[in-house]
Protein backbone atom coordinates (compact mmCIF):
# COMPACT_ATOMS: atom_id res chain seq x y z
CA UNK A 1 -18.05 13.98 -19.88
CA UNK A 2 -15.69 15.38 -17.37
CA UNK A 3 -18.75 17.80 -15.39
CA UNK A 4 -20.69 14.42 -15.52
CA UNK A 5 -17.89 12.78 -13.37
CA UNK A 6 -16.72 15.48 -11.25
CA UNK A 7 -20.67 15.71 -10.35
CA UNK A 8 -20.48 12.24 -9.45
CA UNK A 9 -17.74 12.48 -7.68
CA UNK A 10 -19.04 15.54 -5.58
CA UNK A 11 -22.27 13.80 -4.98
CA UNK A 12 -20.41 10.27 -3.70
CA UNK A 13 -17.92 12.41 -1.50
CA UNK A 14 -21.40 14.28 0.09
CA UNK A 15 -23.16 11.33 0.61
CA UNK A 16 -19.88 10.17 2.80
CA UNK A 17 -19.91 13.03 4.70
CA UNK A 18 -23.79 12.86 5.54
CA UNK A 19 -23.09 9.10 6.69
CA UNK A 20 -20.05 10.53 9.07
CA UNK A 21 -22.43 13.36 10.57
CA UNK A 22 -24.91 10.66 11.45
CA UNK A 23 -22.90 8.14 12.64
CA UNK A 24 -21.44 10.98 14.78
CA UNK A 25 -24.77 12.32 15.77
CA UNK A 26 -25.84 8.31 16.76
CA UNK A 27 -22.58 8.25 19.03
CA UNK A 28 -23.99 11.00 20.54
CA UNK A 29 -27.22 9.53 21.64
CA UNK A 30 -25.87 6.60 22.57
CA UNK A 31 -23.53 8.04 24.74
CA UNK A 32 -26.51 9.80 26.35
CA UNK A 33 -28.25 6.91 26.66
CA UNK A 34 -25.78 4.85 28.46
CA UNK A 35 -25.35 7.12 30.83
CA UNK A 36 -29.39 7.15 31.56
CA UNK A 37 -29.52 3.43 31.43
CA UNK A 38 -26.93 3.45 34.46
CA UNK A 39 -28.68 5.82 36.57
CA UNK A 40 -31.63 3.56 36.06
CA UNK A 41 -29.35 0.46 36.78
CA UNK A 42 -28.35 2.31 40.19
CA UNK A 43 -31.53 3.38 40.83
CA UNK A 44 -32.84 -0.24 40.62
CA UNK A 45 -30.31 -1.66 43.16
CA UNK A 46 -31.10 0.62 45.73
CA UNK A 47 -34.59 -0.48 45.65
CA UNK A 48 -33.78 -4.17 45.42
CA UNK A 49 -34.78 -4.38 42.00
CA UNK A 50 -33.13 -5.89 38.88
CA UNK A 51 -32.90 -3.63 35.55
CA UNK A 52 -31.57 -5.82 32.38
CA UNK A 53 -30.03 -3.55 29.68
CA UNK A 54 -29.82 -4.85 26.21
CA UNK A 55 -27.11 -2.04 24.12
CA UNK A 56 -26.84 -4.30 21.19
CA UNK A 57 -30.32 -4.79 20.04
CA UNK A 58 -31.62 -3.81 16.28
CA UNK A 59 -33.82 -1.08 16.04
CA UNK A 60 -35.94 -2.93 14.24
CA UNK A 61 -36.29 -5.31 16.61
CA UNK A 62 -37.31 -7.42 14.64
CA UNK A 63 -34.61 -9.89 14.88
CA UNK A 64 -35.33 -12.72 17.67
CA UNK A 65 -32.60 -14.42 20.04
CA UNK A 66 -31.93 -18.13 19.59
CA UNK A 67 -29.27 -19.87 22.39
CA UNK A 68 -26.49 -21.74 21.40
CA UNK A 69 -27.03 -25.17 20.05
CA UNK A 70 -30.67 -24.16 19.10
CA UNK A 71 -29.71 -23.04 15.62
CA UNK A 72 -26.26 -24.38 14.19
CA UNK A 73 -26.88 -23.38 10.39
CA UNK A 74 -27.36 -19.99 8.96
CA UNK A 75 -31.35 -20.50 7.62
CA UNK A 76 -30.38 -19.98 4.06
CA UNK A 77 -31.48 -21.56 1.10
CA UNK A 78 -30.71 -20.80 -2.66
CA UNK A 79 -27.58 -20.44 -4.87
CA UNK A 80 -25.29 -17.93 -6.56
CA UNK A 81 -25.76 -16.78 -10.00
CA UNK A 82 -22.98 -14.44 -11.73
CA UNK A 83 -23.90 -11.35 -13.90
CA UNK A 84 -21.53 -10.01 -16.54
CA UNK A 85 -19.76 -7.76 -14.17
CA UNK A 86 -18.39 -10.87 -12.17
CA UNK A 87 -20.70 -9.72 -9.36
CA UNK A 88 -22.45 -13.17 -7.67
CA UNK A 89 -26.20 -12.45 -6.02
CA UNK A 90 -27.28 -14.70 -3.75
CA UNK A 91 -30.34 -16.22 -5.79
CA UNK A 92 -32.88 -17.08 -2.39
CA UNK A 93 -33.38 -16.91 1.59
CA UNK A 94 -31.26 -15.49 3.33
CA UNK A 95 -31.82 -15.78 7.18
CA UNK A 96 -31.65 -13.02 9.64
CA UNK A 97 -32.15 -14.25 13.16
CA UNK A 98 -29.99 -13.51 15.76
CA UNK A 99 -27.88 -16.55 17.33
CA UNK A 100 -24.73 -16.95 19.92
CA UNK A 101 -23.94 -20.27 18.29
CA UNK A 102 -21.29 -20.77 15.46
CA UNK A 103 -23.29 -20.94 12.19
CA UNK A 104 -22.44 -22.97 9.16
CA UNK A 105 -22.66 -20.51 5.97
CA UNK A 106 -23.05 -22.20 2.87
CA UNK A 107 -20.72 -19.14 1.20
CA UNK A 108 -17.24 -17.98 2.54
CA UNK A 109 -16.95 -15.22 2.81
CA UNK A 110 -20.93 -15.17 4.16
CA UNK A 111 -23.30 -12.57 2.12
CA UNK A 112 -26.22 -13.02 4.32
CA UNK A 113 -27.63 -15.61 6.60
CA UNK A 114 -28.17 -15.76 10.95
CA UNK A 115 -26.03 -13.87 12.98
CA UNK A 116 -24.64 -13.03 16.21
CA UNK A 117 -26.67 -10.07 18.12
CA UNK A 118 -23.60 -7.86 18.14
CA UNK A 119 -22.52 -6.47 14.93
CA UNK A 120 -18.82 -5.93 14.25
CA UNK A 121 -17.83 -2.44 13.96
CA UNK A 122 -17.74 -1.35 10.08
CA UNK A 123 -17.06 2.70 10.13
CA UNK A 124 -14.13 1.86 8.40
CA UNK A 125 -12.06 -0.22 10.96
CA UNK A 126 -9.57 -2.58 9.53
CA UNK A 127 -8.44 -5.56 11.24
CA UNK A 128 -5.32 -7.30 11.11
CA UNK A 129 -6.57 -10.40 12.39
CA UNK A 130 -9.50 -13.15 11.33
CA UNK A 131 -12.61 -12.03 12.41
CA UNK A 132 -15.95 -13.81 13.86
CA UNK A 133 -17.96 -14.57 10.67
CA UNK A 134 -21.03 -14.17 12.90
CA UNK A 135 -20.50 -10.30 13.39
CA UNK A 136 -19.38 -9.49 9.92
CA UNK A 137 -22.65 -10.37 8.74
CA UNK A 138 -24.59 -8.23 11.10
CA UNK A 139 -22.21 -5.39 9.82
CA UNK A 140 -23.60 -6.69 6.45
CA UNK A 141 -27.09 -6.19 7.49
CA UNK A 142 -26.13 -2.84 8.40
CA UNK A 143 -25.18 -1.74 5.20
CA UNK A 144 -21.56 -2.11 4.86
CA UNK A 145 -18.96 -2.94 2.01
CA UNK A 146 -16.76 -6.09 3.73
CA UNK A 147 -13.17 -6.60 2.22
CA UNK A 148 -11.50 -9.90 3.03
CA UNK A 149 -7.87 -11.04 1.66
CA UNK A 150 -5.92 -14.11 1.91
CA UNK A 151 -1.52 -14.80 2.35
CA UNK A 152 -1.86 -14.78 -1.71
CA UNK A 153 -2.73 -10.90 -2.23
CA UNK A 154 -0.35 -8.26 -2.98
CA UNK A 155 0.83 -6.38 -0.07
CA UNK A 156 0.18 -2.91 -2.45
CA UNK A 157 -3.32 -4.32 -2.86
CA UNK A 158 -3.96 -5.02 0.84
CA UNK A 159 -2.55 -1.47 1.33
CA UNK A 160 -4.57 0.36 -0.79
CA UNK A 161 -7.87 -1.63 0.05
CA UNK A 162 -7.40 -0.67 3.70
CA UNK A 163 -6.85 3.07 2.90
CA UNK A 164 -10.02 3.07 0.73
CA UNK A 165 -11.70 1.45 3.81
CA UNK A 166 -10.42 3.55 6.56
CA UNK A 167 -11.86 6.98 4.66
CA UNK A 168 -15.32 5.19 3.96
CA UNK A 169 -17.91 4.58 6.62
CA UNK A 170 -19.84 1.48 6.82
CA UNK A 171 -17.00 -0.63 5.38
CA UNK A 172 -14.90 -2.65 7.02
CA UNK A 173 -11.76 -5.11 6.11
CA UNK A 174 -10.19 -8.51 7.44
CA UNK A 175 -8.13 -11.59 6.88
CA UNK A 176 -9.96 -14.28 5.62
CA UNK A 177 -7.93 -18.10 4.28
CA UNK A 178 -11.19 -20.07 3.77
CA UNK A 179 -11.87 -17.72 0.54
CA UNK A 180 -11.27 -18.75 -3.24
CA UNK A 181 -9.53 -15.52 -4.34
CA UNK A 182 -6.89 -13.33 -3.07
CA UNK A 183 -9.12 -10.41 -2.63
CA UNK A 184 -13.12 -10.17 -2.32
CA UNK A 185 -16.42 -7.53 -1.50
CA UNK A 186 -18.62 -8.72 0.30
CA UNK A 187 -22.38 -7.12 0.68
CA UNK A 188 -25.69 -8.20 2.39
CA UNK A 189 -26.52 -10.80 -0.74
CA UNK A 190 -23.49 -9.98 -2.95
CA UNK A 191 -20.10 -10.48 -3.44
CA UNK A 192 -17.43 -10.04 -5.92
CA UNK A 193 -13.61 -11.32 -6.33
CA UNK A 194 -11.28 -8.43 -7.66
CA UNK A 195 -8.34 -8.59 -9.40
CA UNK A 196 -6.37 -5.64 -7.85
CA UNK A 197 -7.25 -2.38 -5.43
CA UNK A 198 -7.23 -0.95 -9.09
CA UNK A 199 -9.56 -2.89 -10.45
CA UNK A 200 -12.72 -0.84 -11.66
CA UNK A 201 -14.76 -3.40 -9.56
CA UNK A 202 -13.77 -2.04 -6.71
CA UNK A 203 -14.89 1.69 -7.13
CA UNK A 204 -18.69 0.19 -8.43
CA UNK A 205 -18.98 -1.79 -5.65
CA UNK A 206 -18.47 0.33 -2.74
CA UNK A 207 -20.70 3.15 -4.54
CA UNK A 208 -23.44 0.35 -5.31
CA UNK A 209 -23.63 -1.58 -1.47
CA UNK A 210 -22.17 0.76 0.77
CA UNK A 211 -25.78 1.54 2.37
CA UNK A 212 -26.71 0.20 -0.92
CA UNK A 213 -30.51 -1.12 -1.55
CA UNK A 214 -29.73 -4.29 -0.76
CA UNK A 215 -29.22 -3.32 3.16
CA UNK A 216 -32.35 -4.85 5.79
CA UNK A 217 -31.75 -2.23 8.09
CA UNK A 218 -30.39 1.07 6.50
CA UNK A 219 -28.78 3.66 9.13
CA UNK A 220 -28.00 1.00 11.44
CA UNK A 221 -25.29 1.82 13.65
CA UNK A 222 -21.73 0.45 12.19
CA UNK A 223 -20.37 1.94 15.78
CA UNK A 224 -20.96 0.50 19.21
CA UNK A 225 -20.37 -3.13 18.60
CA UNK A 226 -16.96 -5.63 18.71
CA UNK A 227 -14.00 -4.36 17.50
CA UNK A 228 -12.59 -8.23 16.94
């Protein structure tokens, strides 16, 4: 029993470190590639031309731009059903075009749904302050683990949720009022509400949506984005 979890445990802690050298080795190119997108920005000036940059896009690219006040709810349809473990799956649609308007999510915390173009950084960053729903669930599409608290969680709790976060790429953690528990996980079409940072939820969670099957776009950047 114990070789079973201490292989487990060595094959979770080097599938973190293989998400860390990639994100590293993405930060890389992009750096790269910033720097060759403003030579070409230069470059175009001097000729009198105009050369339009877009750093935030998918790779997929297969998520189209709507303007604000072209698409003011979030596309999805469907419902929430609970399985034994207390974990709810969003039962439906869930949108995934890309939108600079506020969207209305039927589900707060939001699993899933349309989204702003720029995700919101997720390589473990914590925030101290509410966050735009909007980026979170591009992070979400991304792959990664969201925690959210309200003023009623334990301050231990809070604590140890944002230590957990800061060591685990694509995961990410805010205040959040509009919630109905204390503390909640949030993935691309999942969510759960936790009882404690000890609660056994928490551990199956991150190991089942952190870059989890559920994610659209797997090995999408959790860098590179807004940090608020």
């Amino acid at each position: 029993m114990g070789s079973a979890k201490n292989s487990s445990s060595a094959a979770r802690k080097a599938r973190i470190e293989e998400l860390r050298r990639a994100e590293r080795a993405r930060e890389r190119r992009n750096r790269a590639l910033t720097i060759a997108a403003s030579v070409v920005v230069v470059g175009g000036l001097v000729v009198g031309g105009v050369v339009l940059v877009n750093s935030q896009s998918d790779k997929s690219g297969k998520n189209d731009t709507v303007s604000s006040g072209d698409a003011k709810g979030s596309g999805d349809s469907g419902h929430f059903t609970t399985g034994k473990d207390g974990v709810k799956t969003w039962s439906g649609k869930l949108a995934r075009t890309h939108v600079t308007n506020k969207v209305s999510y039927p589900m707060h915390p939001p699993v899933g749904g349309n989204h702003n173009p720029v995700w919101l950084n997720c390589n473990g960053d914590v925030y101290t302050k509410p966050v735009q729903d909007e980026n979170a669930v591009h992070a979400l599409e991304h792959g990664a683990v969201w925690v959210t608290y309200t003023g009623k969680a334990q301050k231990a709790d809070v604590d140890a949720l944002a230590a957990k976060v800061k060591k685990t790429p694509y995961s990410l953690m805010s205040p959040y009022e509009n919630q109905d528990a204390p503390l909640i996980l949030s993935a691309w079409g999942h969510q759960v509400a936790v009882k404690s940072a000890s609660d056994p939820e928490v551990n199956k969670f991150f190991a089942s949506y952190v870059q989890g099957a559920q994610t659209p776009e797997p090995g999408a950047s959790c860098t590179g984005g807004v940090m608020k």
